[in-house]
N, C-alpha and C. Protein backbone atom coordinates (compact mmCIF):
# COMPACT_ATOMS: atom_id res chain seq x y z
N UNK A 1 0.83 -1.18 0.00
CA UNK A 1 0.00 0.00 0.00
C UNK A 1 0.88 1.25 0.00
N UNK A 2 0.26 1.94 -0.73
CA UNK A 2 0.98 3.68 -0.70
C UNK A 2 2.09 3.43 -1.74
N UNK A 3 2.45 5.02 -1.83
CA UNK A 3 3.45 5.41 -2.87
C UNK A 3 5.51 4.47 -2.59
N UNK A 4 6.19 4.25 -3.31
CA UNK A 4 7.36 4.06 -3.16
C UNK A 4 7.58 5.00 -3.82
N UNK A 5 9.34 5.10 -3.31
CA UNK A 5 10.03 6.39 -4.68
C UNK A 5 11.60 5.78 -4.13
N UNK A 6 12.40 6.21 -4.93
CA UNK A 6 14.01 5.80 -5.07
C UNK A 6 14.08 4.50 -5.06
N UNK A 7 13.82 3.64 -5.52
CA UNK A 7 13.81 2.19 -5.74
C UNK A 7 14.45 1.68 -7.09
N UNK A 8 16.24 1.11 -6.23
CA UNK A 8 17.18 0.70 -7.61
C UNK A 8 17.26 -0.91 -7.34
N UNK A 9 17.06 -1.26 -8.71
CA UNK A 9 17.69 -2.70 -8.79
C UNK A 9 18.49 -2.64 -9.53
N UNK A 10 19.86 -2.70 -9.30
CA UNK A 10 21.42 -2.92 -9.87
C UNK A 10 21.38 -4.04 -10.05
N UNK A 11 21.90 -4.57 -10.67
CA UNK A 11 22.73 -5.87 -10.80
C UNK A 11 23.49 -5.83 -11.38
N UNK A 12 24.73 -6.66 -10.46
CA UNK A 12 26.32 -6.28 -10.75
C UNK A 12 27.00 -7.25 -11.31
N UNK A 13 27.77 -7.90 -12.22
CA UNK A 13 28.59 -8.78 -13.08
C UNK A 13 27.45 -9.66 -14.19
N UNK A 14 27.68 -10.96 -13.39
CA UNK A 14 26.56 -11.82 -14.20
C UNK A 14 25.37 -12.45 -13.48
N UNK A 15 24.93 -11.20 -12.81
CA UNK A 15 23.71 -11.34 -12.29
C UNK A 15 22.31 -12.05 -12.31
N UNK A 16 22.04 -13.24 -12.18
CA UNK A 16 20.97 -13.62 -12.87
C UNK A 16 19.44 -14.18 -12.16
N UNK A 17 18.69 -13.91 -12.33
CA UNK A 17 17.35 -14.14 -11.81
C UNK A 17 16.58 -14.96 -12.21
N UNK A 18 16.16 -16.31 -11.87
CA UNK A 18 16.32 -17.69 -12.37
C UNK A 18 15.16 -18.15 -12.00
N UNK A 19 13.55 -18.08 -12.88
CA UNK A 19 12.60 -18.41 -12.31
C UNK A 19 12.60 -20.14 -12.18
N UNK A 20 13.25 -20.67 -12.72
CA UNK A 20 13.36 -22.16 -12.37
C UNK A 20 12.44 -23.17 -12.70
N UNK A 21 11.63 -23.95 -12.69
CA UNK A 21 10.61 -25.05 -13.36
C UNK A 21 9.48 -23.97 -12.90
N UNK A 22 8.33 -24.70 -13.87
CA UNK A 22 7.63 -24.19 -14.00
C UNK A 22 6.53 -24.78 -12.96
N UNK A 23 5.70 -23.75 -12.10
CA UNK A 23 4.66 -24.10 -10.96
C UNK A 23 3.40 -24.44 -11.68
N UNK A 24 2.53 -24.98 -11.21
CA UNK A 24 1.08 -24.96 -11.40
C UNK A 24 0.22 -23.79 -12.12
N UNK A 25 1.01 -22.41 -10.92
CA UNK A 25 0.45 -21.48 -11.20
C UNK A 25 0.03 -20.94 -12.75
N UNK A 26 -0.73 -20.71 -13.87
CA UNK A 26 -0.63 -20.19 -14.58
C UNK A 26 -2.23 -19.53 -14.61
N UNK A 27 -2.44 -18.39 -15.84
CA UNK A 27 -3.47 -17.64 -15.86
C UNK A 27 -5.04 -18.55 -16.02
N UNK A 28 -5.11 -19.88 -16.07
CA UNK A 28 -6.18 -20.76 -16.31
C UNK A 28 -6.32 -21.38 -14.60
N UNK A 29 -4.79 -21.06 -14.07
CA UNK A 29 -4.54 -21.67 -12.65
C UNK A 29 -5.38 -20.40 -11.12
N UNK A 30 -5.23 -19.56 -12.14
CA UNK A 30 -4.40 -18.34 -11.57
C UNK A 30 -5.91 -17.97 -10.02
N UNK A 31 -5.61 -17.58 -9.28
CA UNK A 31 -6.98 -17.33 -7.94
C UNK A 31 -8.27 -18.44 -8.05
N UNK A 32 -7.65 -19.43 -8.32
CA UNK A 32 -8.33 -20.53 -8.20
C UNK A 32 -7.66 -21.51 -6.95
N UNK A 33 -8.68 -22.35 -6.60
CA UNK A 33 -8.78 -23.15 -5.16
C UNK A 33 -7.20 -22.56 -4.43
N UNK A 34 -7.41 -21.47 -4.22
CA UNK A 34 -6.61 -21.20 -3.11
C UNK A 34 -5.18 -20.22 -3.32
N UNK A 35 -5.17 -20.52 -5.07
CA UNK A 35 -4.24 -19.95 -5.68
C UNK A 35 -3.77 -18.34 -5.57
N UNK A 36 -2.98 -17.86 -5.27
CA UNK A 36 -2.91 -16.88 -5.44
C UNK A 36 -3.05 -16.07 -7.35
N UNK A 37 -3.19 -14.48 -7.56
CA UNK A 37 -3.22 -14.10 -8.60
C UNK A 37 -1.62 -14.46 -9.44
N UNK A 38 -1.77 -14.87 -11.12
CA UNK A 38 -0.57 -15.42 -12.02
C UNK A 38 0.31 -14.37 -11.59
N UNK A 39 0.22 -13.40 -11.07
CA UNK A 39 1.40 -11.90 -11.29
C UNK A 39 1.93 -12.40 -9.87
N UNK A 40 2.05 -13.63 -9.17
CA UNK A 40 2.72 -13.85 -8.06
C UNK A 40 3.94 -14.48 -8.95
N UNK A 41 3.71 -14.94 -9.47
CA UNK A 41 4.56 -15.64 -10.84
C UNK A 41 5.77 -14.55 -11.05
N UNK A 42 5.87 -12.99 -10.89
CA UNK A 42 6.23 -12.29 -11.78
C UNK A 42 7.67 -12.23 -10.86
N UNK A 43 8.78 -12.59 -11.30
CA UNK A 43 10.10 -12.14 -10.55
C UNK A 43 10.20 -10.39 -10.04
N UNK A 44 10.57 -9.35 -10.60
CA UNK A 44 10.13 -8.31 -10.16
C UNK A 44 9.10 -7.53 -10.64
N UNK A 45 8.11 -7.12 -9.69
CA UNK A 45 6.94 -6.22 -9.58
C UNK A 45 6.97 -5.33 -8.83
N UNK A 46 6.96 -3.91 -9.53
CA UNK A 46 6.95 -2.57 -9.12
C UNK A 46 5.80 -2.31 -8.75
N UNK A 47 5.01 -1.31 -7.99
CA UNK A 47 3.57 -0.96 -8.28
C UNK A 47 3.89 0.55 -7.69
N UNK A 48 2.88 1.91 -7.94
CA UNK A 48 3.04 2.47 -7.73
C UNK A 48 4.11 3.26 -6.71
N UNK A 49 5.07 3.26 -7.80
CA UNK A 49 6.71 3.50 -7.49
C UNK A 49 6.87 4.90 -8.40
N UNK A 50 8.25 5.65 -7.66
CA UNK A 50 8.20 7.21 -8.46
C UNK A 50 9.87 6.86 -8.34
N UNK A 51 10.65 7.67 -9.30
CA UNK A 51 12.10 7.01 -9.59
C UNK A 51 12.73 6.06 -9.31
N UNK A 52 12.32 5.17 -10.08
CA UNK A 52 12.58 3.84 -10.38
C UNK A 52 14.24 3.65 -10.76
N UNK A 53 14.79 2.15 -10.81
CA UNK A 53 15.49 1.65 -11.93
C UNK A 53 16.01 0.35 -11.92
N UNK A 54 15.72 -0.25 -12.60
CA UNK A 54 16.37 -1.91 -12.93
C UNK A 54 16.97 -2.09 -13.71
N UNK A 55 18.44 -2.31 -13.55
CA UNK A 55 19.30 -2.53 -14.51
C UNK A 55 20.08 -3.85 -14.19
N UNK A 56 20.85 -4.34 -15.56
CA UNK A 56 22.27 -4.98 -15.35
C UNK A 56 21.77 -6.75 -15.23
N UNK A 57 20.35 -6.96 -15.01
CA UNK A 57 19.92 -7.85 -14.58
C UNK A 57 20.23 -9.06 -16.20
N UNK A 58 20.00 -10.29 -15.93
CA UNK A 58 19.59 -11.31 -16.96
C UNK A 58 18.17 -12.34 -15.92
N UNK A 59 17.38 -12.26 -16.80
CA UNK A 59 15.99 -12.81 -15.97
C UNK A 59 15.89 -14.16 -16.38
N UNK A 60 16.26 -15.11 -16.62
CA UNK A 60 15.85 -16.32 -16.63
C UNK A 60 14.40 -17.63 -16.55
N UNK A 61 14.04 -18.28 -17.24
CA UNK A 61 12.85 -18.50 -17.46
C UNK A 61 12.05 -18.64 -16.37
N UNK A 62 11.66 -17.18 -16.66
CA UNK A 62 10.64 -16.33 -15.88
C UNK A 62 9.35 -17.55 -16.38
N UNK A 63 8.90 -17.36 -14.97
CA UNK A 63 7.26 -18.35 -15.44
C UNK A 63 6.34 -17.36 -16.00
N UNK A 64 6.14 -15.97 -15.72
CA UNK A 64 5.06 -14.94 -16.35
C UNK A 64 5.51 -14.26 -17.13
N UNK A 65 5.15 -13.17 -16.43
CA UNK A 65 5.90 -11.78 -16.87
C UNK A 65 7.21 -11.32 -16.29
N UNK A 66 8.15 -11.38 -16.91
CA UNK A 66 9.76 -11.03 -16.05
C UNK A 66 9.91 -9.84 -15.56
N UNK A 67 9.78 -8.69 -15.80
CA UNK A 67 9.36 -7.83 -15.32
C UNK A 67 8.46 -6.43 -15.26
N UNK A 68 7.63 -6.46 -14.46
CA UNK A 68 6.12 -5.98 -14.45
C UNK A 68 6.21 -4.54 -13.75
N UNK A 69 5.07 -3.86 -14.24
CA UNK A 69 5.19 -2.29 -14.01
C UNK A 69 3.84 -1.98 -13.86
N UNK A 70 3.22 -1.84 -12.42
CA UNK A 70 1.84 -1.00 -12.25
C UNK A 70 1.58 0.84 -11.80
N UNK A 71 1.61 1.78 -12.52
CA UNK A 71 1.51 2.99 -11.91
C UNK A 71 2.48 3.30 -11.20
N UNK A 72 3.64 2.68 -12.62
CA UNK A 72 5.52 3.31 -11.93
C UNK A 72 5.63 4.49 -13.03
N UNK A 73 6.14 5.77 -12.55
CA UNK A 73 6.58 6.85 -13.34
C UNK A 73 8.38 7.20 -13.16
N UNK A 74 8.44 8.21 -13.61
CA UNK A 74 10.08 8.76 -13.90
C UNK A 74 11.21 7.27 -13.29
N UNK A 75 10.90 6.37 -14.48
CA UNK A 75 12.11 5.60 -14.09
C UNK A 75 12.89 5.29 -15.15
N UNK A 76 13.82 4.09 -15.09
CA UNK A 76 14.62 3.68 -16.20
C UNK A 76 14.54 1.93 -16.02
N UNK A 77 14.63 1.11 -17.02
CA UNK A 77 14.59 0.00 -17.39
C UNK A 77 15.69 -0.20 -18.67
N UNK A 78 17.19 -0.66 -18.24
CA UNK A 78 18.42 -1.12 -19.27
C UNK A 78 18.88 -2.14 -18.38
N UNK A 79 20.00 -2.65 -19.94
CA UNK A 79 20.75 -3.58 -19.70
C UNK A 79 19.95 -4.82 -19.25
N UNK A 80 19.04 -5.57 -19.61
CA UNK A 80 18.17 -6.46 -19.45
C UNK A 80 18.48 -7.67 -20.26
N UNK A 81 18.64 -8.63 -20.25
CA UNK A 81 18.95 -9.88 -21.31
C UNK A 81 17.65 -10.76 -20.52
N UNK A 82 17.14 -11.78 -21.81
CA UNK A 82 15.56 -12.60 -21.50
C UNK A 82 16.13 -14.04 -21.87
N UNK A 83 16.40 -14.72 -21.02
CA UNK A 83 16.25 -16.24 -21.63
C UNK A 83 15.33 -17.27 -21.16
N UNK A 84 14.68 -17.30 -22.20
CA UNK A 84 13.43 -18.32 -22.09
C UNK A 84 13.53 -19.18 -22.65
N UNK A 85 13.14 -20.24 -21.83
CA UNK A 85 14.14 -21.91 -22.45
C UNK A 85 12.50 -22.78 -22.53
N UNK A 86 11.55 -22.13 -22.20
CA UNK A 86 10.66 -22.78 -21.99
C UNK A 86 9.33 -22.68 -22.66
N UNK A 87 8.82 -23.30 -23.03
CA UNK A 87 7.21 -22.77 -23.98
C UNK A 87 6.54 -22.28 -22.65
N UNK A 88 6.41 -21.44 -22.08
CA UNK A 88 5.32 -20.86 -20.70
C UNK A 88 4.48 -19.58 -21.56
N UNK A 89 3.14 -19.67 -21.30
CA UNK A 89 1.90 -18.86 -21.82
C UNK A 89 2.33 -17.30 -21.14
N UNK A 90 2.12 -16.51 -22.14
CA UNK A 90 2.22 -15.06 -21.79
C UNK A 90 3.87 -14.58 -20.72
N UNK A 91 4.78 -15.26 -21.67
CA UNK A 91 5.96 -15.11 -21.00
C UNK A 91 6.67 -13.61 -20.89
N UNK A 92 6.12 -12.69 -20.93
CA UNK A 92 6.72 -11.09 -21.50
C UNK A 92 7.66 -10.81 -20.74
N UNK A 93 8.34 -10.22 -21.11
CA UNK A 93 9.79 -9.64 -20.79
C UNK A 93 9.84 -8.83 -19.59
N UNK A 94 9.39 -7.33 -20.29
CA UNK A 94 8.77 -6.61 -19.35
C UNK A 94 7.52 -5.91 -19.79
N UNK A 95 6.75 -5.61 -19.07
CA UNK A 95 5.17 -5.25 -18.80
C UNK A 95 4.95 -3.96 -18.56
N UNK A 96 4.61 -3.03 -19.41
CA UNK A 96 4.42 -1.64 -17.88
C UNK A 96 2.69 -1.78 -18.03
N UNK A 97 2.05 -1.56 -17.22
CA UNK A 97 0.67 -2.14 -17.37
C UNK A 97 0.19 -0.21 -16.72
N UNK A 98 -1.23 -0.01 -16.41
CA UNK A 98 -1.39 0.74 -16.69
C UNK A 98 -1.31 1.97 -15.84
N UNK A 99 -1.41 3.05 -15.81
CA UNK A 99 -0.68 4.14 -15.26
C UNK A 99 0.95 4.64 -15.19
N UNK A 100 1.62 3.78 -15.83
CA UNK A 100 3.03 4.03 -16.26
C UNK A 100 3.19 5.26 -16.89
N UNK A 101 4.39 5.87 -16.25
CA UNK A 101 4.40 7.40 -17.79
C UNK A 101 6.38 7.67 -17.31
N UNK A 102 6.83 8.05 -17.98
CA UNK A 102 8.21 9.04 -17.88
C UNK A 102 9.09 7.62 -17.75
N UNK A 103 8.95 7.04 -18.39
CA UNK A 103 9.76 5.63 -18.44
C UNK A 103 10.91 5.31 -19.87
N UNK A 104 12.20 5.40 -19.80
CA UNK A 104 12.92 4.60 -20.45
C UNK A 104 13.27 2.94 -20.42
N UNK A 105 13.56 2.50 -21.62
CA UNK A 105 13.25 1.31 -21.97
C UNK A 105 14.81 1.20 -22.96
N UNK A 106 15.86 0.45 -22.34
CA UNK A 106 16.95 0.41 -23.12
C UNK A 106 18.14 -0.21 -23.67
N UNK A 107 18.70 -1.05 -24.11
CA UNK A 107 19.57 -2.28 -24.51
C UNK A 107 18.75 -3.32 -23.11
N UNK A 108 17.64 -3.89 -24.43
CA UNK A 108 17.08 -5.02 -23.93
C UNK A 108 17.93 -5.96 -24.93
N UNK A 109 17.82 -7.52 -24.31
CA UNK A 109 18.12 -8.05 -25.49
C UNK A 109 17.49 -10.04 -25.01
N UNK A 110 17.76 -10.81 -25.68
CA UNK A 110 17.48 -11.92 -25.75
C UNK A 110 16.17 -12.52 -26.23
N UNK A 111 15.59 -13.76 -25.59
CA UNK A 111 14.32 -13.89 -25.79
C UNK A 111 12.82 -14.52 -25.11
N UNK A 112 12.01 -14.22 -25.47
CA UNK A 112 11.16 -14.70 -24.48
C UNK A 112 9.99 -15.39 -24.97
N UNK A 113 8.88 -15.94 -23.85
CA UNK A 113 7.98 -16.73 -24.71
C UNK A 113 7.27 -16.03 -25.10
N UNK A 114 6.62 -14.95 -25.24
CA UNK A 114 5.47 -13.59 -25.54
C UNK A 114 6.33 -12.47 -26.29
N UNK A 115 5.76 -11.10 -26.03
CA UNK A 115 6.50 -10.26 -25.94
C UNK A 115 7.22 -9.40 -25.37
N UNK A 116 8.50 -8.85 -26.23
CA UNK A 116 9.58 -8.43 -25.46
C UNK A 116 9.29 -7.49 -24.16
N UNK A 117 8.56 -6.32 -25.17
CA UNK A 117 8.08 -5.55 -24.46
C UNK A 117 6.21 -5.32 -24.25
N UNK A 118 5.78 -4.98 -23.20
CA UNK A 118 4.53 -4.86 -23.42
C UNK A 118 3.77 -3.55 -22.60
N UNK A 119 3.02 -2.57 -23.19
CA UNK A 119 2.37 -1.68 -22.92
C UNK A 119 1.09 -1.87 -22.65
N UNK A 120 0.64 -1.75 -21.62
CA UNK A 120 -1.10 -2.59 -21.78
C UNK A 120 -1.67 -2.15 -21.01
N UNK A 121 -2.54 -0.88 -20.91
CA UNK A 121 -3.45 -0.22 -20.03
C UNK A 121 -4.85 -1.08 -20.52
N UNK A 122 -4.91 -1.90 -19.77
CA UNK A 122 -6.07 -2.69 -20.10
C UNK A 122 -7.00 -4.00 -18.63
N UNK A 123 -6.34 -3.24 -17.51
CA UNK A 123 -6.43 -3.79 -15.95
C UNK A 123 -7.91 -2.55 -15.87
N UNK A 124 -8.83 -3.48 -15.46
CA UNK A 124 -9.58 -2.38 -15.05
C UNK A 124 -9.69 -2.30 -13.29
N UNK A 125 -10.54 -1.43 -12.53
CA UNK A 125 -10.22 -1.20 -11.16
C UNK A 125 -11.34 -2.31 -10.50
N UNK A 126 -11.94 -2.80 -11.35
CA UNK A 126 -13.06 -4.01 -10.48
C UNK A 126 -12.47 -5.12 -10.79
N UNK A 127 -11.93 -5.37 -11.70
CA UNK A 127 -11.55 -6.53 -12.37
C UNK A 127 -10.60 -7.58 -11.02
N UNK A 128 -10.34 -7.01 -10.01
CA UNK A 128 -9.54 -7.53 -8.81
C UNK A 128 -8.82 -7.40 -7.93
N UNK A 129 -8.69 -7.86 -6.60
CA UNK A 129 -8.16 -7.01 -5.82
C UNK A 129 -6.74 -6.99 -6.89
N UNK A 130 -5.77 -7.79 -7.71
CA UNK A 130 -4.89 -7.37 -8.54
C UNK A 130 -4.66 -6.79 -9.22
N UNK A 131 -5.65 -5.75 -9.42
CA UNK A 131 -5.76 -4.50 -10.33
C UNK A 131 -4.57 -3.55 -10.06
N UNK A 132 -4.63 -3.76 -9.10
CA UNK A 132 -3.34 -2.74 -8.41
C UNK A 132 -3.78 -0.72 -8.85
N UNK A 133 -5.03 -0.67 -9.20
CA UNK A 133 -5.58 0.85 -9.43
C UNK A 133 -4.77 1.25 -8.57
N UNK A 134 -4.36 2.52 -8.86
CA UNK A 134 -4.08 3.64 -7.92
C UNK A 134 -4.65 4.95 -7.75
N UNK A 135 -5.53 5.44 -6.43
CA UNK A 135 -6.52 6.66 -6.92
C UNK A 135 -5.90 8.09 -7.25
N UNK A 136 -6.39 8.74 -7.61
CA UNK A 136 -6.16 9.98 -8.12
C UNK A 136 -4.50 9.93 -8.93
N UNK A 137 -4.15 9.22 -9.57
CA UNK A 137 -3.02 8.66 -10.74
C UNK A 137 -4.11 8.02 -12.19
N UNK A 138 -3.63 9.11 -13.18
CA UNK A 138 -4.38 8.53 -14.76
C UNK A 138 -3.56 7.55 -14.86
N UNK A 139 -4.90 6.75 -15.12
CA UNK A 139 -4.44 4.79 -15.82
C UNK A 139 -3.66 5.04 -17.21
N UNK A 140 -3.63 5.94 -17.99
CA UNK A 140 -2.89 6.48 -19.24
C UNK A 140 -1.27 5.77 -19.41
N UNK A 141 -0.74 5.32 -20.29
CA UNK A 141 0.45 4.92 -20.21
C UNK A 141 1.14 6.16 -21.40
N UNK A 142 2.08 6.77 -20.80
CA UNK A 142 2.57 7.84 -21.59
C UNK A 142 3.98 8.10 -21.50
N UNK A 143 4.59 8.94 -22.87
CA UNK A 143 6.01 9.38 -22.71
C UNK A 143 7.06 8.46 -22.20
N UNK A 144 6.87 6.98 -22.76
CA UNK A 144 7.49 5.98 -22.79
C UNK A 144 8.87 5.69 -24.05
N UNK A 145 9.88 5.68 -23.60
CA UNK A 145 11.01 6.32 -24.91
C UNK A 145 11.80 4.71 -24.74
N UNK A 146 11.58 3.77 -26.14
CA UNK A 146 12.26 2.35 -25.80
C UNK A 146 13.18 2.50 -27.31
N UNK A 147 14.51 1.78 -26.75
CA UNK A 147 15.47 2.12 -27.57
C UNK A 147 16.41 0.93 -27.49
N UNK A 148 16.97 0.78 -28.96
CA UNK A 148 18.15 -0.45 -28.21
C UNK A 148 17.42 -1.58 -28.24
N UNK A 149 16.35 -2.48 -28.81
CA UNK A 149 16.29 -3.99 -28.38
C UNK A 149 16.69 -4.73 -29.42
N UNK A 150 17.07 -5.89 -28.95
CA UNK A 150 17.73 -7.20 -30.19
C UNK A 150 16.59 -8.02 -29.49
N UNK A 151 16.29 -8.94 -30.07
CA UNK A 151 15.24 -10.04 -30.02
C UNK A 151 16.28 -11.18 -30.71
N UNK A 152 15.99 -12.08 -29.91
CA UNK A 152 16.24 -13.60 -30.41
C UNK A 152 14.97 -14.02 -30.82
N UNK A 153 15.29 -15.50 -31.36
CA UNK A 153 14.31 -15.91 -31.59
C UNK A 153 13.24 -16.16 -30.51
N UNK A 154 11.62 -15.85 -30.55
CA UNK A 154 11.15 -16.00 -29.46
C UNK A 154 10.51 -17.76 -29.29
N UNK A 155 10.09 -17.84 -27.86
CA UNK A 155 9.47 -19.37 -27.93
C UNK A 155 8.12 -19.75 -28.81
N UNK A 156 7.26 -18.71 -28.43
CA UNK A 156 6.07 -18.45 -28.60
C UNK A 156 6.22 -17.52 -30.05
N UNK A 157 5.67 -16.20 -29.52
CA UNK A 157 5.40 -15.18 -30.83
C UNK A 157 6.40 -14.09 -30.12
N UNK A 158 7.46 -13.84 -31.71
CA UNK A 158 8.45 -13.01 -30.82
C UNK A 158 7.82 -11.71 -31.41
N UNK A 159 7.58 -11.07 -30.54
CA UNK A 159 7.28 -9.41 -30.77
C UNK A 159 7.67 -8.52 -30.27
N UNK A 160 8.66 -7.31 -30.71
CA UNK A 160 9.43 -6.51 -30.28
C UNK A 160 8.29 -5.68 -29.30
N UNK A 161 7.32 -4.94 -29.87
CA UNK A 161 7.15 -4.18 -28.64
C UNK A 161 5.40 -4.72 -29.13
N UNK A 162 4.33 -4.49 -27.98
CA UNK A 162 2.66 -5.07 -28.15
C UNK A 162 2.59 -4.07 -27.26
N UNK A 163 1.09 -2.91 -28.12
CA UNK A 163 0.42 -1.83 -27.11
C UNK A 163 -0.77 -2.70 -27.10
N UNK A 164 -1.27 -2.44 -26.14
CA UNK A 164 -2.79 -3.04 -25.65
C UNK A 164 -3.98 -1.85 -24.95
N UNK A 165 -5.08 -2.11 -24.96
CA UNK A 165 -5.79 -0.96 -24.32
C UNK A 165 -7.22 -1.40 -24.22
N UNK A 166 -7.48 -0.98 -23.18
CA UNK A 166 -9.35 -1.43 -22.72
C UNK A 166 -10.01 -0.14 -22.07
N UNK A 167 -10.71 0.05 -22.47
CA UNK A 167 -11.32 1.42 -22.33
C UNK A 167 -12.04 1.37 -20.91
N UNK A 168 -12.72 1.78 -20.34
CA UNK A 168 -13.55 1.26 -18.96
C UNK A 168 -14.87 1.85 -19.14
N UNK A 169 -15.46 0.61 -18.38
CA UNK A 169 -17.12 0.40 -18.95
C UNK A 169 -17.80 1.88 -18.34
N UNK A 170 -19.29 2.13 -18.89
CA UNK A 170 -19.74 3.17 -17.95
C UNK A 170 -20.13 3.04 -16.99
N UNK A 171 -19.97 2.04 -15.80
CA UNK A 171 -20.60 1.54 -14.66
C UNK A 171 -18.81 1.52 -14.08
N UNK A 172 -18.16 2.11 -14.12
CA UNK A 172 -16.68 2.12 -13.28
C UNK A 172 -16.94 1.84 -11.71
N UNK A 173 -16.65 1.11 -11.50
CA UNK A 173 -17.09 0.54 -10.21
C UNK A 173 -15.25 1.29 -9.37
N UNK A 174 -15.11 2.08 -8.74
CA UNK A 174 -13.52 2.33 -8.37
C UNK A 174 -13.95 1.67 -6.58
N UNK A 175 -14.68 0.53 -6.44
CA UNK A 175 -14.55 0.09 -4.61
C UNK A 175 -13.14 -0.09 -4.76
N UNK A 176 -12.42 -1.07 -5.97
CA UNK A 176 -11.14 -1.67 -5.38
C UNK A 176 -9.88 -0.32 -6.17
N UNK A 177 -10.07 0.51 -5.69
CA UNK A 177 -8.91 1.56 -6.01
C UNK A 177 -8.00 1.58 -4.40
N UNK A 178 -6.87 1.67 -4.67
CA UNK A 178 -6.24 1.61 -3.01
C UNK A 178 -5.44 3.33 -2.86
């Protein structure tokens, strides 16, 4: 709950973050009998964070999303390498999902099972307590500057960058805004 701000992830030499076999958990799995939500899956998850940065890292077959972004602004995201050894559903690299803005995106490289990168204001605020809404912050994803990616071959569908977007119904229900 509440705002973060100055939050660095360095990683120094050959740093690597190693989601390891794959759990049960997946999005067909996902807050079922007991399950927690698939984004527990996610190695690092930001959520409403203000100067950010993750660098230097290599993420390793990440079971979800490798790394995820809810209503993070003025940060940076480089030096990232993706190896995905594994066919896993909706494997994305990194995520900024919605309310993201003032974000660099920079020498990404490797590959993954989804896409590399993904932009996707498309979480609505009822849709779960995992919505991760944040109140009085626009869900808008903006002034996002990505530069620098190599793609390997991907497992799945390799796609350099996927925007996504869901508009919100006229019955906006905001109970689960935090």
């Amino acid at each position: 709950e509440g705002r973060r701000s100055n939050i660095r992830i360095l990683a120094r030499g050959t740093a690597v973050l190693d989601g390891g076999k794959a759990n049960d958990l997946n999005e067909s799995t996902s807050l079922r009998d007991g399950r927690p939500h698939v984004r527990a899956n996610c190695p690092v998850l930001l959520v409403n964070t203000e100067r950010f940065e993750v660098s230097g890292l290599t993420v390793e077959n990440h079971r979800y999303w490798g790394l995820c972004f809810s209503f993070c602004r003025f940060g940076r995201i480089a030096d990232i390498r993706f190896v995905a050894r594994y066919d896993r559903r909706n494997q994305d690299g990194i995520n900024l999902r919605n309310g993201c803005h003032d974000i660099t995106i920079e020498r990404i490289s490797g590959q993954t099972g989804d896409d590399m990168i993904a932009l996707s204001a498309i979480d609505r605020a009822n849709d779960s307590k995992w919505s991760y809404a944040v109140r009085d912050l626009p869900s808008d994803i903006f002034n996002v500057t990505i530069r620098d990616i190599e793609i390997g071959e991907g497992v799945m569908v390799p796609i350099f960058v996927r925007l996504g977007a869901r508009t919100e119904p006229k019955s906006f229900d905001r109970t689960y805004l935090r």
